[in-house]
PDB file of N, CA and C in Angstrom:
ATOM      1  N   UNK A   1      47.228 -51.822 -49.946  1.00  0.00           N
ATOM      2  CA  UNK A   1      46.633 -52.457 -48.792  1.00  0.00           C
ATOM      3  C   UNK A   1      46.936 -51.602 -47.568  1.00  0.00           C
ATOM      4  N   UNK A   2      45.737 -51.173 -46.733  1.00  0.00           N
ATOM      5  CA  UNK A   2      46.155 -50.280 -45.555  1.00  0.00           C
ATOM      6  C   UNK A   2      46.151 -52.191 -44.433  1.00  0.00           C
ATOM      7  N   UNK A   3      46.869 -51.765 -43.460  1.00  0.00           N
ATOM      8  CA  UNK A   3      46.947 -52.921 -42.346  1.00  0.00           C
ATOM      9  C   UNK A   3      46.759 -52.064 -41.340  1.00  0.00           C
ATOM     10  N   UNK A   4      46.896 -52.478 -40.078  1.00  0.00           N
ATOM     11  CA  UNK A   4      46.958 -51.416 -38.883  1.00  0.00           C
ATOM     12  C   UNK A   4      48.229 -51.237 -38.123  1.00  0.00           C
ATOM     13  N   UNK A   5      48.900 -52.251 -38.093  1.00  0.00           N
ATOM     14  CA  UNK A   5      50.308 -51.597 -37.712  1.00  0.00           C
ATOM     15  C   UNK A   5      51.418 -52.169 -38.406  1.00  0.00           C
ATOM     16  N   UNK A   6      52.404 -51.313 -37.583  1.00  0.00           N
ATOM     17  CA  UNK A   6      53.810 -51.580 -38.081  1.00  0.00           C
ATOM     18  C   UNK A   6      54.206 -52.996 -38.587  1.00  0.00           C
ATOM     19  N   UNK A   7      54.193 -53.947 -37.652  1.00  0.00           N
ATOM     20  CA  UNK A   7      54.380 -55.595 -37.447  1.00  0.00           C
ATOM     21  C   UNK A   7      53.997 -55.735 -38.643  1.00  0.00           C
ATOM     22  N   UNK A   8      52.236 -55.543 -38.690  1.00  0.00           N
ATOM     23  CA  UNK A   8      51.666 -56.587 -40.336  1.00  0.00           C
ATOM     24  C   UNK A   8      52.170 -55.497 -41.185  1.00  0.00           C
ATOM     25  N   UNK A   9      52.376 -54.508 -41.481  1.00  0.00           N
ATOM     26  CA  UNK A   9      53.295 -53.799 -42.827  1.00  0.00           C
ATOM     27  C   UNK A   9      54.575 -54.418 -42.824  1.00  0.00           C
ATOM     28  N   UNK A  10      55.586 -55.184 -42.072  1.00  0.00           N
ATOM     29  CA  UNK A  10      56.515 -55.144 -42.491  1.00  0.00           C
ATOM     30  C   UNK A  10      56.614 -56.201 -42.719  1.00  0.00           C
ATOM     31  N   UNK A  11      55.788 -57.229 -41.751  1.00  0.00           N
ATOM     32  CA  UNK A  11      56.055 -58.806 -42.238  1.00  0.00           C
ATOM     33  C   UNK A  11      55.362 -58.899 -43.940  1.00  0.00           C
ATOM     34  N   UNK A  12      54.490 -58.189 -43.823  1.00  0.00           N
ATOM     35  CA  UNK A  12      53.926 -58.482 -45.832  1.00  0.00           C
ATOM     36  C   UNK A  12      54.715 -58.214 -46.686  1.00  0.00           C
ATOM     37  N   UNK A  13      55.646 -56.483 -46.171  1.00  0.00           N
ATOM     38  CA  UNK A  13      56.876 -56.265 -47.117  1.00  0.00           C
ATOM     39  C   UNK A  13      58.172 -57.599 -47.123  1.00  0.00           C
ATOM     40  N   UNK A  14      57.855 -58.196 -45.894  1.00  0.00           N
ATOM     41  CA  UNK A  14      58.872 -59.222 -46.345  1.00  0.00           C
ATOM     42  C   UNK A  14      58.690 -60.685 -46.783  1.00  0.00           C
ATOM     43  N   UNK A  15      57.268 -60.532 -46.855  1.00  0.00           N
ATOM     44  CA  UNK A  15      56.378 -61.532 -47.945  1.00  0.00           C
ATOM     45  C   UNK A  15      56.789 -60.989 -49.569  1.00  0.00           C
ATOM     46  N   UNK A  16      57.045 -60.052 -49.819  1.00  0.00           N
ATOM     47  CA  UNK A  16      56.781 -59.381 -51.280  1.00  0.00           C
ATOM     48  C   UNK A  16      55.794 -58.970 -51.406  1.00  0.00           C
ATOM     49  N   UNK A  17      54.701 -58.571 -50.321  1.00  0.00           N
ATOM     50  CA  UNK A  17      53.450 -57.562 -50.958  1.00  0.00           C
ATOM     51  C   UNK A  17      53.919 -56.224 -50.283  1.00  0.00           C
ATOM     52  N   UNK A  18      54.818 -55.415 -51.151  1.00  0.00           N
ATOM     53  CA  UNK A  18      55.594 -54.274 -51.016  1.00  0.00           C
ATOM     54  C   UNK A  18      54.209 -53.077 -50.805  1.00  0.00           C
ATOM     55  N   UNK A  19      53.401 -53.130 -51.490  1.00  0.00           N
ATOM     56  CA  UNK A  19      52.251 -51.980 -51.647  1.00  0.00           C
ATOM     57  C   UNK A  19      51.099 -51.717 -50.385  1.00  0.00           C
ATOM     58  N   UNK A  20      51.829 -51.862 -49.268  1.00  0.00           N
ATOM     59  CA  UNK A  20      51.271 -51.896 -47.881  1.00  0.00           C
ATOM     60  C   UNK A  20      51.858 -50.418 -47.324  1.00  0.00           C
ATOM     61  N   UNK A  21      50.694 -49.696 -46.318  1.00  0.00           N
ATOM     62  CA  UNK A  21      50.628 -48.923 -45.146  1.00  0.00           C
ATOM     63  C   UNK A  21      50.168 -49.052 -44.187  1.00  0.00           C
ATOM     64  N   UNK A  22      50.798 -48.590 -43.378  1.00  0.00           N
ATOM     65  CA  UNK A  22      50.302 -48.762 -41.385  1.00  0.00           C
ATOM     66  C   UNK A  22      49.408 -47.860 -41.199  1.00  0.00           C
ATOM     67  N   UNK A  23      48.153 -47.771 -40.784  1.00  0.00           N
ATOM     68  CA  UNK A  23      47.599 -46.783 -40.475  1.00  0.00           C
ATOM     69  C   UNK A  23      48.011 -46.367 -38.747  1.00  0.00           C
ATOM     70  N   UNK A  24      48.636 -47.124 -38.510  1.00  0.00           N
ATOM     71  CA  UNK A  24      49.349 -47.191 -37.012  1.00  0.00           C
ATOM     72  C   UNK A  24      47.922 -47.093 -35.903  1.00  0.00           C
ATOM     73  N   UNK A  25      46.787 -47.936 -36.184  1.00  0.00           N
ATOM     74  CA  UNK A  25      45.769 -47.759 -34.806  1.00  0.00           C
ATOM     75  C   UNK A  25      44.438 -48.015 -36.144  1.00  0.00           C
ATOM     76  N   UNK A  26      43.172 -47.905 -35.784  1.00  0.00           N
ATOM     77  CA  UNK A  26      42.096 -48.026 -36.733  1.00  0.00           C
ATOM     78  C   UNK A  26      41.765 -46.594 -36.985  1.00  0.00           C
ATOM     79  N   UNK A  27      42.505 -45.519 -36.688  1.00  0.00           N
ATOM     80  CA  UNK A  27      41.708 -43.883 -36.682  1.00  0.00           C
ATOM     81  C   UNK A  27      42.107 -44.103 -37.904  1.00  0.00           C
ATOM     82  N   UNK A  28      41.284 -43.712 -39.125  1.00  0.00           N
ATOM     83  CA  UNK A  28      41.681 -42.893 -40.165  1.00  0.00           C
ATOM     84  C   UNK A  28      40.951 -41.752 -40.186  1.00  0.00           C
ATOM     85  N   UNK A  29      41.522 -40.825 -40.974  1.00  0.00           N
ATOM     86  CA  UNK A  29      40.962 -39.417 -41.662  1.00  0.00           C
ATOM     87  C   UNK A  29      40.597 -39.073 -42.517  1.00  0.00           C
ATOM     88  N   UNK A  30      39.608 -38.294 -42.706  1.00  0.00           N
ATOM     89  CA  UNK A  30      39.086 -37.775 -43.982  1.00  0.00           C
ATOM     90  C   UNK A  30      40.376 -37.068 -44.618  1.00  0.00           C
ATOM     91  N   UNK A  31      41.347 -36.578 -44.075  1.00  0.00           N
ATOM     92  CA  UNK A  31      42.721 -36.053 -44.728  1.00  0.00           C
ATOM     93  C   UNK A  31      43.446 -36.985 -45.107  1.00  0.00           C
ATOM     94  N   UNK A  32      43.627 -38.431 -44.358  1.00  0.00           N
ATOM     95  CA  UNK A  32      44.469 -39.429 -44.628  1.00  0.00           C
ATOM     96  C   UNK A  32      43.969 -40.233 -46.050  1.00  0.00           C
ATOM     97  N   UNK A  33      42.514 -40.660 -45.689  1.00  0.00           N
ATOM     98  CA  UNK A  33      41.484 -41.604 -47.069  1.00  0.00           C
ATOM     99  C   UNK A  33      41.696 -40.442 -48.731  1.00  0.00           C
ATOM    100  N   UNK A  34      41.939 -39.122 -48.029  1.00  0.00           N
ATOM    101  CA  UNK A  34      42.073 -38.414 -49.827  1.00  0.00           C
ATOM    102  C   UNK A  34      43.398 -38.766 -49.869  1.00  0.00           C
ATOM    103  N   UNK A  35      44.338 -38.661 -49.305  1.00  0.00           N
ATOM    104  CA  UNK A  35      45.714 -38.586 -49.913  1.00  0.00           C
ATOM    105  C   UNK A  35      45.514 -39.836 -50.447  1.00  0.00           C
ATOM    106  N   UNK A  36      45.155 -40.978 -49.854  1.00  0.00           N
ATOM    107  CA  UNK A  36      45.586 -42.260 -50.943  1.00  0.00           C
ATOM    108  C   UNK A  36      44.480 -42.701 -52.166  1.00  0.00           C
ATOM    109  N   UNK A  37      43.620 -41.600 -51.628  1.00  0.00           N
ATOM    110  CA  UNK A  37      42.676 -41.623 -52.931  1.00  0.00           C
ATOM    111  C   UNK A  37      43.348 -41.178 -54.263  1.00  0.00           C
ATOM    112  N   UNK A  38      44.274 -39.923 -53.761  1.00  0.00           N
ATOM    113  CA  UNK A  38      45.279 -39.686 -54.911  1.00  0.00           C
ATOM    114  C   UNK A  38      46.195 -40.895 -55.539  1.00  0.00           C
ATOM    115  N   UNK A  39      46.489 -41.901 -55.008  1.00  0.00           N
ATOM    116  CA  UNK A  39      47.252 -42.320 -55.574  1.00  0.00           C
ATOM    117  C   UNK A  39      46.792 -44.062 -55.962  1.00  0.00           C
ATOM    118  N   UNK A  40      45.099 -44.248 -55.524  1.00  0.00           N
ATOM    119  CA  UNK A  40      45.017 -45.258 -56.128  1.00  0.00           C
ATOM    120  C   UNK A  40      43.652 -45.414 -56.234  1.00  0.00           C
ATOM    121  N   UNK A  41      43.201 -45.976 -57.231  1.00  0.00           N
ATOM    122  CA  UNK A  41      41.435 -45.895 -57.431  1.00  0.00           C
ATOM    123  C   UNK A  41      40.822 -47.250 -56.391  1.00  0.00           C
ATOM    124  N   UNK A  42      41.372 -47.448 -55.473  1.00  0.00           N
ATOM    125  CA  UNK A  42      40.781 -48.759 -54.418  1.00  0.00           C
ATOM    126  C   UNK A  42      41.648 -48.841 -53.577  1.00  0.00           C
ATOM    127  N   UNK A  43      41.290 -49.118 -52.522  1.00  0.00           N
ATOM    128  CA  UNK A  43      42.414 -49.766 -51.460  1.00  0.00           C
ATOM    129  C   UNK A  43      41.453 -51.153 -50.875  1.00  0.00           C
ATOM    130  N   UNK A  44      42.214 -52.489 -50.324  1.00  0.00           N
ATOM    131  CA  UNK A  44      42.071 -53.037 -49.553  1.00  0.00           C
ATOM    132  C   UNK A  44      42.656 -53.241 -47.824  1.00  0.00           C
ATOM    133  N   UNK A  45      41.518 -53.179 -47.079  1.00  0.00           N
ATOM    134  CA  UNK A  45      41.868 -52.657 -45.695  1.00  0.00           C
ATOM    135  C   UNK A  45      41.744 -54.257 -45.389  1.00  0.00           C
ATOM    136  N   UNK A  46      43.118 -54.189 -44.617  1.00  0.00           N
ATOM    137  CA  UNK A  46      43.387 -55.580 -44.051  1.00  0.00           C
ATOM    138  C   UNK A  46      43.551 -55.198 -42.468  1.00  0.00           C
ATOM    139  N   UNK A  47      42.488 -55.223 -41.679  1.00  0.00           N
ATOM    140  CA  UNK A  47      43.004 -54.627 -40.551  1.00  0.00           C
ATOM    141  C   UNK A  47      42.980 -55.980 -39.530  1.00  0.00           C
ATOM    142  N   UNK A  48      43.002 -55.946 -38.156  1.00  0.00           N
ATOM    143  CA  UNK A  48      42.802 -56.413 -37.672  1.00  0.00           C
ATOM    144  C   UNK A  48      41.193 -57.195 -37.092  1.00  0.00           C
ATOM    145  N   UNK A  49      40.773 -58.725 -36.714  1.00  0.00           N
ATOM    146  CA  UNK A  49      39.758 -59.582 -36.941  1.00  0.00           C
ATOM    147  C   UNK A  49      39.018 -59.349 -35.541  1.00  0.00           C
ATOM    148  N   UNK A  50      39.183 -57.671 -34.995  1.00  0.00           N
ATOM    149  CA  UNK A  50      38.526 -57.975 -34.106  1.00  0.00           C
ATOM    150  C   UNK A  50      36.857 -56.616 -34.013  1.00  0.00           C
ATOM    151  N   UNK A  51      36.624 -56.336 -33.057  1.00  0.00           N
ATOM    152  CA  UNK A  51      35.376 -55.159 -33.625  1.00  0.00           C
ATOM    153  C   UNK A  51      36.066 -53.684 -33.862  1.00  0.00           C
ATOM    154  N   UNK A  52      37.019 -53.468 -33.314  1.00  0.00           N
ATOM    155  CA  UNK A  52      37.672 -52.192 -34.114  1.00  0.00           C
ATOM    156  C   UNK A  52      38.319 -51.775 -35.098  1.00  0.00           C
ATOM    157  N   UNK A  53      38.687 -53.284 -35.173  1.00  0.00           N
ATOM    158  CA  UNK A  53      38.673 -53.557 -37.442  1.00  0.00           C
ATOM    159  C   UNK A  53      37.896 -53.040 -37.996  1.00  0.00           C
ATOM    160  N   UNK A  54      36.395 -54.234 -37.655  1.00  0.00           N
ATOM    161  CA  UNK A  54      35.234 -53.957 -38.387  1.00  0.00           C
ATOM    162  C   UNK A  54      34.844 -52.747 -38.762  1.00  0.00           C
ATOM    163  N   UNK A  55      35.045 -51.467 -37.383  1.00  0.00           N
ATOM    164  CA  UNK A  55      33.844 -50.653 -37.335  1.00  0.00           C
ATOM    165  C   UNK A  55      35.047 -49.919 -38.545  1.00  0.00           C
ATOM    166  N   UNK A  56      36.350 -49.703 -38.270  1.00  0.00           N
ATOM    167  CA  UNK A  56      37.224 -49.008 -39.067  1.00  0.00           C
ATOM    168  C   UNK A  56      37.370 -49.173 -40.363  1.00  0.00           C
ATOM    169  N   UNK A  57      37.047 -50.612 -40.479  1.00  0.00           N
ATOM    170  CA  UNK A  57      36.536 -50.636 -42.360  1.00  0.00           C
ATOM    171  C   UNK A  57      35.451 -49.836 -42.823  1.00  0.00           C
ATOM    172  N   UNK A  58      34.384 -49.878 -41.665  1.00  0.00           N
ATOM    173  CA  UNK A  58      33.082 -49.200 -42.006  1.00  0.00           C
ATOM    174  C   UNK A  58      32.836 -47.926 -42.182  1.00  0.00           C
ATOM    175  N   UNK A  59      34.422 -47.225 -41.762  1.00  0.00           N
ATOM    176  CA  UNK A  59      34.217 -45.907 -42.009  1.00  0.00           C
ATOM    177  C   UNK A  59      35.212 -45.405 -43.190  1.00  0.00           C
ATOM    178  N   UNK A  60      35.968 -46.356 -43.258  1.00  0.00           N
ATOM    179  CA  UNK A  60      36.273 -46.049 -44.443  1.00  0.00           C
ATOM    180  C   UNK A  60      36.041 -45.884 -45.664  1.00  0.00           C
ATOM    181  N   UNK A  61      34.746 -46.780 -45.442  1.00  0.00           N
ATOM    182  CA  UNK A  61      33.791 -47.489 -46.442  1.00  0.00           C
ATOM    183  C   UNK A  61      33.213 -45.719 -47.125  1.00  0.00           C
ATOM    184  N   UNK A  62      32.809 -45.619 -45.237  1.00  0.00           N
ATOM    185  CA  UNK A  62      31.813 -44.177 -45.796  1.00  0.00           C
ATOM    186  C   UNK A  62      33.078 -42.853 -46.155  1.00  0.00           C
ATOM    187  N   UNK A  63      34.160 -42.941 -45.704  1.00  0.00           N
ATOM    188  CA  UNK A  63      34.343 -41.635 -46.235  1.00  0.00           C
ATOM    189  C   UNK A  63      35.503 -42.007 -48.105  1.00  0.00           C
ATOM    190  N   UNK A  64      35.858 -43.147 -48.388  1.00  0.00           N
ATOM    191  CA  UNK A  64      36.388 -42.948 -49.559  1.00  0.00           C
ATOM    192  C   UNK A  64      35.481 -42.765 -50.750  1.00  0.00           C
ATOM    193  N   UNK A  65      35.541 -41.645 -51.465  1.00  0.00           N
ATOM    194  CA  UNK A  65      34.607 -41.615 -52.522  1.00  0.00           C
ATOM    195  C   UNK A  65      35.747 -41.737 -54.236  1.00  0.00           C
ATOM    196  N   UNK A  66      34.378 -42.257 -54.897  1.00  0.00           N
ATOM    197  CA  UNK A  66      34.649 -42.502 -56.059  1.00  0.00           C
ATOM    198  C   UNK A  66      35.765 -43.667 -56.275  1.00  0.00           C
ATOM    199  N   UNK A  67      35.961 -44.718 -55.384  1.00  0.00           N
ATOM    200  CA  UNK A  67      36.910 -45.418 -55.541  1.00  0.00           C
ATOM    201  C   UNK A  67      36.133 -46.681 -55.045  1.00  0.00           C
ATOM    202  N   UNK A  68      36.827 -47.560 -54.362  1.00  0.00           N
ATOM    203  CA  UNK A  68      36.423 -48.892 -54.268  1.00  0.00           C
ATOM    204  C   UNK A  68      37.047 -49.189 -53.052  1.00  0.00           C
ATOM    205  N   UNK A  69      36.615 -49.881 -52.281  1.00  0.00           N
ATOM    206  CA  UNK A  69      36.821 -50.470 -50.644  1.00  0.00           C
ATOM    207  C   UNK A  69      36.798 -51.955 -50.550  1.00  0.00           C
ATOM    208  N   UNK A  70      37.752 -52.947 -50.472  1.00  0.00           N
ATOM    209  CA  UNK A  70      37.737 -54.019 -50.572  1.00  0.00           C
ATOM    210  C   UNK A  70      38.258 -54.781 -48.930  1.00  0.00           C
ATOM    211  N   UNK A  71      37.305 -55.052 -48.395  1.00  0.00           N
ATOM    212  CA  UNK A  71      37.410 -55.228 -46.892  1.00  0.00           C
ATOM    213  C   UNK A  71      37.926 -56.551 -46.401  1.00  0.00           C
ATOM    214  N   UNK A  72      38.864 -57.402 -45.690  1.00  0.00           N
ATOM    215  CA  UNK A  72      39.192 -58.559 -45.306  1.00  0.00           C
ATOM    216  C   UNK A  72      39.200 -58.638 -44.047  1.00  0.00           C
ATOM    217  N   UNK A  73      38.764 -57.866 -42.881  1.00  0.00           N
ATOM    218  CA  UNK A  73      38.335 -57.904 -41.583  1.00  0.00           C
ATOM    219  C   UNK A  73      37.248 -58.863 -41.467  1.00  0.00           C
ATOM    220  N   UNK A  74      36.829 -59.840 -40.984  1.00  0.00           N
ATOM    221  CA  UNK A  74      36.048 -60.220 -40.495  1.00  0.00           C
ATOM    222  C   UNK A  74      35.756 -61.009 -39.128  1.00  0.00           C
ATOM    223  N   UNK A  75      35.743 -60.023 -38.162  1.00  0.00           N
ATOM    224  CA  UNK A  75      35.474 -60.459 -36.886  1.00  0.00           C
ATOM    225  C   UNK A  75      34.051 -61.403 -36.798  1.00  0.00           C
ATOM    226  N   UNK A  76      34.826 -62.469 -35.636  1.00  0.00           N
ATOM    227  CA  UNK A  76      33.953 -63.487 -35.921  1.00  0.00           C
ATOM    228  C   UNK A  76      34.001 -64.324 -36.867  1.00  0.00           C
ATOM    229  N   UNK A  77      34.270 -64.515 -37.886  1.00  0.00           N
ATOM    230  CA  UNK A  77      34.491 -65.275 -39.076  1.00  0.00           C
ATOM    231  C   UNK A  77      34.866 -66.005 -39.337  1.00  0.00           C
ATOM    232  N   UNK A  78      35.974 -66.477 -38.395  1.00  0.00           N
ATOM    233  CA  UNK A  78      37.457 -67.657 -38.661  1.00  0.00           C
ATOM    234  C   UNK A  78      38.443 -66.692 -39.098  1.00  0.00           C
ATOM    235  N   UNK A  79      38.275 -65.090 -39.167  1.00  0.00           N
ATOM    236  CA  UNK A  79      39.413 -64.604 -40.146  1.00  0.00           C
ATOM    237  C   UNK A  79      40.476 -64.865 -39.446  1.00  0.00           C
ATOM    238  N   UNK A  80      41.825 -65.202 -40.039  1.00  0.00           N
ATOM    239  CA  UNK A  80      43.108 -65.087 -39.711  1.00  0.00           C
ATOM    240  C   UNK A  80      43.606 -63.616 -39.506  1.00  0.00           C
ATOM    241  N   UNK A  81      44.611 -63.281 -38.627  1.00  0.00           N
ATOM    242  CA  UNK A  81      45.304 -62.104 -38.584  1.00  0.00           C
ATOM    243  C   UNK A  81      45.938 -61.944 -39.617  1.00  0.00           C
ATOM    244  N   UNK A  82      46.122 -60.889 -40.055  1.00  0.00           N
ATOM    245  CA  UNK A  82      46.929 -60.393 -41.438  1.00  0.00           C
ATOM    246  C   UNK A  82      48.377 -61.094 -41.501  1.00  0.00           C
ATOM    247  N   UNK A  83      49.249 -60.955 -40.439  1.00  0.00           N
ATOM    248  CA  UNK A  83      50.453 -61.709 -40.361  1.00  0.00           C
ATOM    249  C   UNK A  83      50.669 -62.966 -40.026  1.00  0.00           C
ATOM    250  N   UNK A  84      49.342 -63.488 -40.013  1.00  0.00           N
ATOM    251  CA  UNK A  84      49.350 -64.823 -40.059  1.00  0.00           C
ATOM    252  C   UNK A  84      49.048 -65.922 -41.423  1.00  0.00           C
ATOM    253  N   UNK A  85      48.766 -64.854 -42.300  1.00  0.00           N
ATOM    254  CA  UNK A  85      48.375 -65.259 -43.196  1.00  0.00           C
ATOM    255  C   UNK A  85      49.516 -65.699 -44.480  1.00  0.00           C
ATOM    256  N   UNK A  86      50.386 -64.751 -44.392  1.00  0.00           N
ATOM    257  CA  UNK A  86      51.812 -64.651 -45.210  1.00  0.00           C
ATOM    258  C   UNK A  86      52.789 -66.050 -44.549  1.00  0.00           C
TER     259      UNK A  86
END
C-alpha cells in the first residue's frame, strides 16, 4: 500500500498493516513506480480524499505497467482519510 505521508504509514504500521510506504507528497516517479514494480505485481494507493489524491492515483495508473493499480482515493465520495480508517 503506497499512502502519502509519514502519519498514515505509521499509524497503519501500528494497526498491523506492516506492508505500507510514504510517498511523502502525491509526486511519484517513473523511477520510484519501477522500483516497487520490482517487488510487487500490484500496489494499492491509499492516498489522500482530496483532488491531489485523485489526480496522483491517475498517474500512477498511467505509468505502472504490467501490474495492477488498486485505487481507494475518492474525493468527493464520503471517502474516509486513510488514518481514519484503522
Amino acid at each position: 500500500m503506497v499512502v502519502e505521508g509519514y502519519f498514515d504509514c505509521l499509524s497503519l504500521h501500528q494497526a498491523g498493516i506492516e506492508n505500507v510506504v510514504a510517498s511523502c507528497g502525491t509526486s511519484l516517479t517513473q523511477q520510484q513506480v519501477g522500483i516497487m514494480a520490482r517487488y510487487v505485481p500490484e500496489v494499492v494507493m491509499n492516498y489522500d480524499p482530496d483532488a491531489a489524491g485523485g489526480i496522483a492515483q491517475g498517474i500512477l495508473s498511467g505509468l505502472w505497467h504490467g501490474g495492477v493499480v488498486y485505487g481507494l482515493t475518492g474525493a468527493g465520495l464520503g471517502y474516509i482519510h486513510p488514518v481514519r480508517k484503522v
